[in-house]
PDB file of N, CA and C in Angstrom:
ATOM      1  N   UNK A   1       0.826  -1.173   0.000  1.00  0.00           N
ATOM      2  CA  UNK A   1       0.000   0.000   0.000  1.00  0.00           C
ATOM      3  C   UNK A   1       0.877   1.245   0.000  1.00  0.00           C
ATOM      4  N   UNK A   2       1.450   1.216  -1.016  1.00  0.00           N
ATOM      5  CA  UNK A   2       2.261   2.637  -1.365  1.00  0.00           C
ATOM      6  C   UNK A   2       1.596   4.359  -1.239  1.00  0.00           C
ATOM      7  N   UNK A   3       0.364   4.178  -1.468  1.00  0.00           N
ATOM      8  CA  UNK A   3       0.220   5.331  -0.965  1.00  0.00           C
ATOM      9  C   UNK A   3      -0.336   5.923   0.599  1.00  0.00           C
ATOM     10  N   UNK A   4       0.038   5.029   1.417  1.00  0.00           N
ATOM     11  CA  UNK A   4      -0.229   5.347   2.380  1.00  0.00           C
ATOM     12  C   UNK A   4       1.028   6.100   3.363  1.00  0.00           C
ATOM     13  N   UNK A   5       2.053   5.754   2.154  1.00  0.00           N
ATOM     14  CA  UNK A   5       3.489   6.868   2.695  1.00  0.00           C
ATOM     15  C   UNK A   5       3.643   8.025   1.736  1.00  0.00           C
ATOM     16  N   UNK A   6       2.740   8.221   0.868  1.00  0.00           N
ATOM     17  CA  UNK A   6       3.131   9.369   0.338  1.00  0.00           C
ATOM     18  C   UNK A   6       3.058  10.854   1.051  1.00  0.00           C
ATOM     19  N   UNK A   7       2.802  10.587   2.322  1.00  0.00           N
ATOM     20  CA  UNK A   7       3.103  11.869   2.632  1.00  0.00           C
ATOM     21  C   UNK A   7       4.447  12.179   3.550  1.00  0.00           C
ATOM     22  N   UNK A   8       5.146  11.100   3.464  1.00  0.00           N
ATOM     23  CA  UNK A   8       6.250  11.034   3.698  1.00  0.00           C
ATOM     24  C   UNK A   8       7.752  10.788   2.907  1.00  0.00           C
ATOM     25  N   UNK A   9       6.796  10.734   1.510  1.00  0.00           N
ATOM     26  CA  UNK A   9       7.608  10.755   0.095  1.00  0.00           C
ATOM     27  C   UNK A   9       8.289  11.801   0.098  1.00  0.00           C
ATOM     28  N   UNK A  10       9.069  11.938  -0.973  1.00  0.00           N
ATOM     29  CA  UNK A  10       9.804  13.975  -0.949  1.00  0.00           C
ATOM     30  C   UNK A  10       9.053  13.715  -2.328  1.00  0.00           C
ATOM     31  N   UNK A  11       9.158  15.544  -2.069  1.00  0.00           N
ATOM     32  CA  UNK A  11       7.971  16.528  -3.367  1.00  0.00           C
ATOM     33  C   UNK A  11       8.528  15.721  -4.680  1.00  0.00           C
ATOM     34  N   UNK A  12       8.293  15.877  -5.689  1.00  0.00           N
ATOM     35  CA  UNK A  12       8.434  15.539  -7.278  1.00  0.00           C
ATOM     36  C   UNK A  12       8.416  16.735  -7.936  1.00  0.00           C
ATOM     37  N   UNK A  13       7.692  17.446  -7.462  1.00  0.00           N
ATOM     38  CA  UNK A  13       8.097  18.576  -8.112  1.00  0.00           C
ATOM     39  C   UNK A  13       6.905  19.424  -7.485  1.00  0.00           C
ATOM     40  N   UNK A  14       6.604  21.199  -7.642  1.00  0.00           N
ATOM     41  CA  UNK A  14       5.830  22.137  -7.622  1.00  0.00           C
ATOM     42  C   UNK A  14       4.999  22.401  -8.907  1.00  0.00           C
ATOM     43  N   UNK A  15       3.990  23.005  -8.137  1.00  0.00           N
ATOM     44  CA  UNK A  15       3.013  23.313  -9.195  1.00  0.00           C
ATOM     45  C   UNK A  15       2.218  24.235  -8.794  1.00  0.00           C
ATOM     46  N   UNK A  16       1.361  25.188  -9.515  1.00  0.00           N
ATOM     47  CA  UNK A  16       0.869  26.532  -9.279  1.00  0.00           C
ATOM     48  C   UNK A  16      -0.864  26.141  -9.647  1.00  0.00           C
ATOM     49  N   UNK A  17      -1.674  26.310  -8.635  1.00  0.00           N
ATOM     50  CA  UNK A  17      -2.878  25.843  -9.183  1.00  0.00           C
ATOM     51  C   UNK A  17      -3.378  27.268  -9.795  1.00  0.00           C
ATOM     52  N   UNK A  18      -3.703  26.984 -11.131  1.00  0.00           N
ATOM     53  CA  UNK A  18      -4.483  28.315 -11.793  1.00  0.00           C
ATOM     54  C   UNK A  18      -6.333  29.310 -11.598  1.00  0.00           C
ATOM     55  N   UNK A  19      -6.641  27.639 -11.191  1.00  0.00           N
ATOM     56  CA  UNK A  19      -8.116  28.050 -11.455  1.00  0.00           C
ATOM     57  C   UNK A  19      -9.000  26.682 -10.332  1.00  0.00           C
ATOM     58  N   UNK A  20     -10.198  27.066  -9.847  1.00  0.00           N
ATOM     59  CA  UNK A  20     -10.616  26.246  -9.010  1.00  0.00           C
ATOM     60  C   UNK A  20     -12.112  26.211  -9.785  1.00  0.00           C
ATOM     61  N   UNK A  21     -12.198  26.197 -11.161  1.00  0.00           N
ATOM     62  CA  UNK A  21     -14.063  26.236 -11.546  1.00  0.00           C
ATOM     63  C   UNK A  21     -14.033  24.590 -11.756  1.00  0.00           C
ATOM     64  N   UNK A  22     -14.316  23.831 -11.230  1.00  0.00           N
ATOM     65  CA  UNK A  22     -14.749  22.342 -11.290  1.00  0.00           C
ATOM     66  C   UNK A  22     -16.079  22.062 -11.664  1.00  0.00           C
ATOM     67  N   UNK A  23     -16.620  21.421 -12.829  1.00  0.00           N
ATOM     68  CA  UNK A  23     -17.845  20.894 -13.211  1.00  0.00           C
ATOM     69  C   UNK A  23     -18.299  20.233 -12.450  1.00  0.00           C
ATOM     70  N   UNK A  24     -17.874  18.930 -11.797  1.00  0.00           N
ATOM     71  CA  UNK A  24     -18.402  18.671 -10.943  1.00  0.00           C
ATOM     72  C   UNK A  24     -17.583  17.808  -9.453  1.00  0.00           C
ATOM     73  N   UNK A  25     -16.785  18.724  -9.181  1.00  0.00           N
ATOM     74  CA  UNK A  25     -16.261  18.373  -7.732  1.00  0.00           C
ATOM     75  C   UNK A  25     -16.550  19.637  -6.667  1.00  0.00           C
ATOM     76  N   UNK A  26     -16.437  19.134  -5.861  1.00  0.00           N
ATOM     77  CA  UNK A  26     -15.756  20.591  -4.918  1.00  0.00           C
ATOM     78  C   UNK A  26     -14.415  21.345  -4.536  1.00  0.00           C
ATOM     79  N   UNK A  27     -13.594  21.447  -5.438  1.00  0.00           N
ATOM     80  CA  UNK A  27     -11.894  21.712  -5.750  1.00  0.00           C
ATOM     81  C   UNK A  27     -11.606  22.691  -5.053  1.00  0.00           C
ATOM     82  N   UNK A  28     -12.540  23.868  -4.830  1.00  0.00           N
ATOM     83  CA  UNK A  28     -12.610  24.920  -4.195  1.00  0.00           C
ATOM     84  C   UNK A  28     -12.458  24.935  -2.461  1.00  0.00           C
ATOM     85  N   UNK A  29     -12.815  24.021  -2.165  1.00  0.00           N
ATOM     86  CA  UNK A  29     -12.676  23.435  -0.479  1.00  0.00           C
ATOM     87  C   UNK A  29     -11.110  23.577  -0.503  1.00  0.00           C
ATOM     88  N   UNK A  30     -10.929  22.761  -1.476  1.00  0.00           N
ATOM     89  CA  UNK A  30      -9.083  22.003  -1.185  1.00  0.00           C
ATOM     90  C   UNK A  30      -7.934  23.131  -1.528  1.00  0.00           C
ATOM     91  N   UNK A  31      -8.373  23.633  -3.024  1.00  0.00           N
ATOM     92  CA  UNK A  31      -7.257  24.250  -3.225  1.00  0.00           C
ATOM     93  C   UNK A  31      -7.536  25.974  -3.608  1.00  0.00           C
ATOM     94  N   UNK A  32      -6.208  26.687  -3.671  1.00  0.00           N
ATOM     95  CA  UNK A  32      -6.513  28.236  -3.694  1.00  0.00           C
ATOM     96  C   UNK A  32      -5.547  28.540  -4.878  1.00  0.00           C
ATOM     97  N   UNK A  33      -6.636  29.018  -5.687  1.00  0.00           N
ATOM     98  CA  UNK A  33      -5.564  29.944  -6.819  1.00  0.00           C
ATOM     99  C   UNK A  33      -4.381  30.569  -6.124  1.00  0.00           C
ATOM    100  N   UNK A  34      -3.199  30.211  -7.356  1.00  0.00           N
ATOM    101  CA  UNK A  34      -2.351  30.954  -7.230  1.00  0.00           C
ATOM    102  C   UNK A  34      -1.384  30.940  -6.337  1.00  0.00           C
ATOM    103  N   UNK A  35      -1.422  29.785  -5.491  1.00  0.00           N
ATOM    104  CA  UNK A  35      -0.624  29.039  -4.557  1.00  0.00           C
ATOM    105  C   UNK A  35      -0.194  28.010  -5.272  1.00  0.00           C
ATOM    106  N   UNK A  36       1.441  27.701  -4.708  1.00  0.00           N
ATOM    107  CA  UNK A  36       1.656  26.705  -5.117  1.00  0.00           C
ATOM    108  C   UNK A  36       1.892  25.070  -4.028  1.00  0.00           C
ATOM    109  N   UNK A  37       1.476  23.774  -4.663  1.00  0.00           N
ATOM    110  CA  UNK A  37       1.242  22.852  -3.877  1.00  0.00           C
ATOM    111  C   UNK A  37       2.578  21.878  -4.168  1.00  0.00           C
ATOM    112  N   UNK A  38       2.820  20.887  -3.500  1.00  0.00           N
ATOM    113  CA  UNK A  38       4.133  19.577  -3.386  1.00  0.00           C
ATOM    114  C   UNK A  38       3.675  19.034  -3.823  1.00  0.00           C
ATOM    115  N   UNK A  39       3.593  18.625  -5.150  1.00  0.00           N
ATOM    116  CA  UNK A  39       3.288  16.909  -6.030  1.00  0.00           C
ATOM    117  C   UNK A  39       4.074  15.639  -5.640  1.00  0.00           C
ATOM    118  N   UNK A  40       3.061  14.918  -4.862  1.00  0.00           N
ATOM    119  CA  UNK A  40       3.861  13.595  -3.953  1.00  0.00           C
ATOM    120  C   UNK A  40       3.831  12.308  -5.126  1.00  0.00           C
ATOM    121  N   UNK A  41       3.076  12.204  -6.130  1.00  0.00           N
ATOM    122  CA  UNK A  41       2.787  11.532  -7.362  1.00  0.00           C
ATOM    123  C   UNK A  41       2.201  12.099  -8.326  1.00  0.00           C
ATOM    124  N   UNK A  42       2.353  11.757  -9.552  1.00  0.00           N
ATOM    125  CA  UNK A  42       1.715  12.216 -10.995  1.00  0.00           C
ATOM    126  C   UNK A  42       1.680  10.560 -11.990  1.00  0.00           C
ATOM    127  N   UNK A  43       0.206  10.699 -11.816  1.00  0.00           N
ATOM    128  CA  UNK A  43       0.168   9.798 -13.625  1.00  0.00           C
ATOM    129  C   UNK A  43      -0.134  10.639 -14.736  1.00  0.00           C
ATOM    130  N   UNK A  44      -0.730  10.220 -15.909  1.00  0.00           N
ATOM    131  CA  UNK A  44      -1.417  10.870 -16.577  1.00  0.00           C
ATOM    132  C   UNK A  44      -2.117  12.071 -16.930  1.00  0.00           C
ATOM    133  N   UNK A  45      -3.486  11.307 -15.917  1.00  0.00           N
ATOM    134  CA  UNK A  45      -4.094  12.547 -15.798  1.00  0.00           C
ATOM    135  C   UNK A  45      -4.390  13.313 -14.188  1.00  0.00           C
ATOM    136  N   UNK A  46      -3.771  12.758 -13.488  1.00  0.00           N
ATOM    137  CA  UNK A  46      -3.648  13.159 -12.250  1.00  0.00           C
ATOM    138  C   UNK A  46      -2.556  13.870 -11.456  1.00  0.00           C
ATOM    139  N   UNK A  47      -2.534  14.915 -10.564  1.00  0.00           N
ATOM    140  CA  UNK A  47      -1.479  15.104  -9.770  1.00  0.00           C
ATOM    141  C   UNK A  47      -1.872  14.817  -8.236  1.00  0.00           C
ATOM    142  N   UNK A  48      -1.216  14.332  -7.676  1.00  0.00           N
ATOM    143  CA  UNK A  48      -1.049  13.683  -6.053  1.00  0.00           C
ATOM    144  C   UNK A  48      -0.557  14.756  -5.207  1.00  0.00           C
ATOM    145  N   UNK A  49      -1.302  15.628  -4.398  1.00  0.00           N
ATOM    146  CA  UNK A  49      -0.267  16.376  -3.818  1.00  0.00           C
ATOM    147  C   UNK A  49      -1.173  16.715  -2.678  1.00  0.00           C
ATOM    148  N   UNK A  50      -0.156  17.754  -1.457  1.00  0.00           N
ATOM    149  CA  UNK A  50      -0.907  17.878  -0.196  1.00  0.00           C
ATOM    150  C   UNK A  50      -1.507  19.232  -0.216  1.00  0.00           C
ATOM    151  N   UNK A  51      -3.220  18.999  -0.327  1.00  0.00           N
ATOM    152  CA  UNK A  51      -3.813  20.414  -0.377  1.00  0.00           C
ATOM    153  C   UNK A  51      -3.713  20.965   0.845  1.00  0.00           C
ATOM    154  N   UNK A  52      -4.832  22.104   0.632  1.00  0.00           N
ATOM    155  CA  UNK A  52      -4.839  23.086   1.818  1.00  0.00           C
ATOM    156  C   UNK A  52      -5.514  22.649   3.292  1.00  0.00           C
ATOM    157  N   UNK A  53      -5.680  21.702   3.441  1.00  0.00           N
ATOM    158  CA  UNK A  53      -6.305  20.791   4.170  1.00  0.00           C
ATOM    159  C   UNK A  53      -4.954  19.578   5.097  1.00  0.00           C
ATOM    160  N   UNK A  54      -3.848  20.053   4.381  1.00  0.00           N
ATOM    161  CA  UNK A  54      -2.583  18.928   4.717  1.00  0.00           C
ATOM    162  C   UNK A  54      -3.130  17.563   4.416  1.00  0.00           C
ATOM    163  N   UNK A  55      -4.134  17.307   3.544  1.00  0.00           N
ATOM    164  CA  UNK A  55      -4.048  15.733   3.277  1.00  0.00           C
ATOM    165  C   UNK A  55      -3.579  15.663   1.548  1.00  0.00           C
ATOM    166  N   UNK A  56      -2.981  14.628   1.447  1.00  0.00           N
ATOM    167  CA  UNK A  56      -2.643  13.857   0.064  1.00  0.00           C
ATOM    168  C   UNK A  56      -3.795  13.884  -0.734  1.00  0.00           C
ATOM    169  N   UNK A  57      -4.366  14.618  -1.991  1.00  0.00           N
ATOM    170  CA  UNK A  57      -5.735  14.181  -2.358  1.00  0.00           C
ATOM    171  C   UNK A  57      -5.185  14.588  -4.036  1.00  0.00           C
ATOM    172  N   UNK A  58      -6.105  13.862  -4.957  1.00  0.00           N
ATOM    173  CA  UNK A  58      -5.646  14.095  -6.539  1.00  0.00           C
ATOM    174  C   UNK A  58      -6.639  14.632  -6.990  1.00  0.00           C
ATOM    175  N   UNK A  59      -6.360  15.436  -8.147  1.00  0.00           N
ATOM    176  CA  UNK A  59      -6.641  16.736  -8.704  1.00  0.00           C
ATOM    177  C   UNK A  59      -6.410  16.219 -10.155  1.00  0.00           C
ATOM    178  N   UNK A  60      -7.057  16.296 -11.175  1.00  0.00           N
ATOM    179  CA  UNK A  60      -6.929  16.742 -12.857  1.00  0.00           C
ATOM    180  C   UNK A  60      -5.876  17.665 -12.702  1.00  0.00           C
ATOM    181  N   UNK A  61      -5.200  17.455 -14.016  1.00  0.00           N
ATOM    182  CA  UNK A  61      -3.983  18.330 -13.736  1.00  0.00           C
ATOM    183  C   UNK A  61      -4.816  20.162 -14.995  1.00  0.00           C
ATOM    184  N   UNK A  62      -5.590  19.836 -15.219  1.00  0.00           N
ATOM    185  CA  UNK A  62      -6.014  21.156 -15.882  1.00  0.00           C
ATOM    186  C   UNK A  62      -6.384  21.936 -14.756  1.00  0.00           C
ATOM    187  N   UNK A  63      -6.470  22.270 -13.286  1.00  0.00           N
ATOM    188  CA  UNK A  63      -6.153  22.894 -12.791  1.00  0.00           C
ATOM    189  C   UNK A  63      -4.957  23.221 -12.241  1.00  0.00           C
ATOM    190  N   UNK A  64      -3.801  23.058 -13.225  1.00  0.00           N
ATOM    191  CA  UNK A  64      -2.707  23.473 -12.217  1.00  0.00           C
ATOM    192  C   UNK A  64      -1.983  24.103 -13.673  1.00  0.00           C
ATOM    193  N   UNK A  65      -0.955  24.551 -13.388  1.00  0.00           N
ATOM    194  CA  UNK A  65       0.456  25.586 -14.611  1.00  0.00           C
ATOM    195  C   UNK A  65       1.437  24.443 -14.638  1.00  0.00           C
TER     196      UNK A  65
END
C-alpha cells in the first residue's frame, strides 16, 4: 500500500494551481488559486499532492500551470 506513505515521500516537483471552476467536484474546499502545492505523485491525468487541508488528495492536472 504505497500510498499510504506518500506523505512522507519527498515533493516531485511544484506546481501553481491556476483556477478552481470544477464541473463537478468541490476543488474549491481544497485548493486556492495561485498558490503553489508539493506533487507527492503524478500519472497521466492526475497530480497527487498535499492540499490546503494537509491531506494527500488528486486533482486533474487542468487545474494546475
Amino acid at each position: 500500500m504505497n500510498h499510504l506513505q506518500w506523505t512522507k515521500k519527498e515533493t516531485v516537483k511544484q506546481v501553481k494551481c491556476l483556477h478552481t471552476n470544477a464541473k463537478k467536484y468541490m476543488v474549491e474546499n481544497r485548493l486556492t488559486p495561485g498558490q503553489l502545492y508539493d506533487v507527492k505523485n503524478e500519472t497521466e491525468e492526475f497530480y497527487f499532492l498535499v492540499d490546503d487541508k494537509g491531506k494527500i488528495s488528486g486533482f486533474y492536472k487542468e487545474y494546475f500551470e
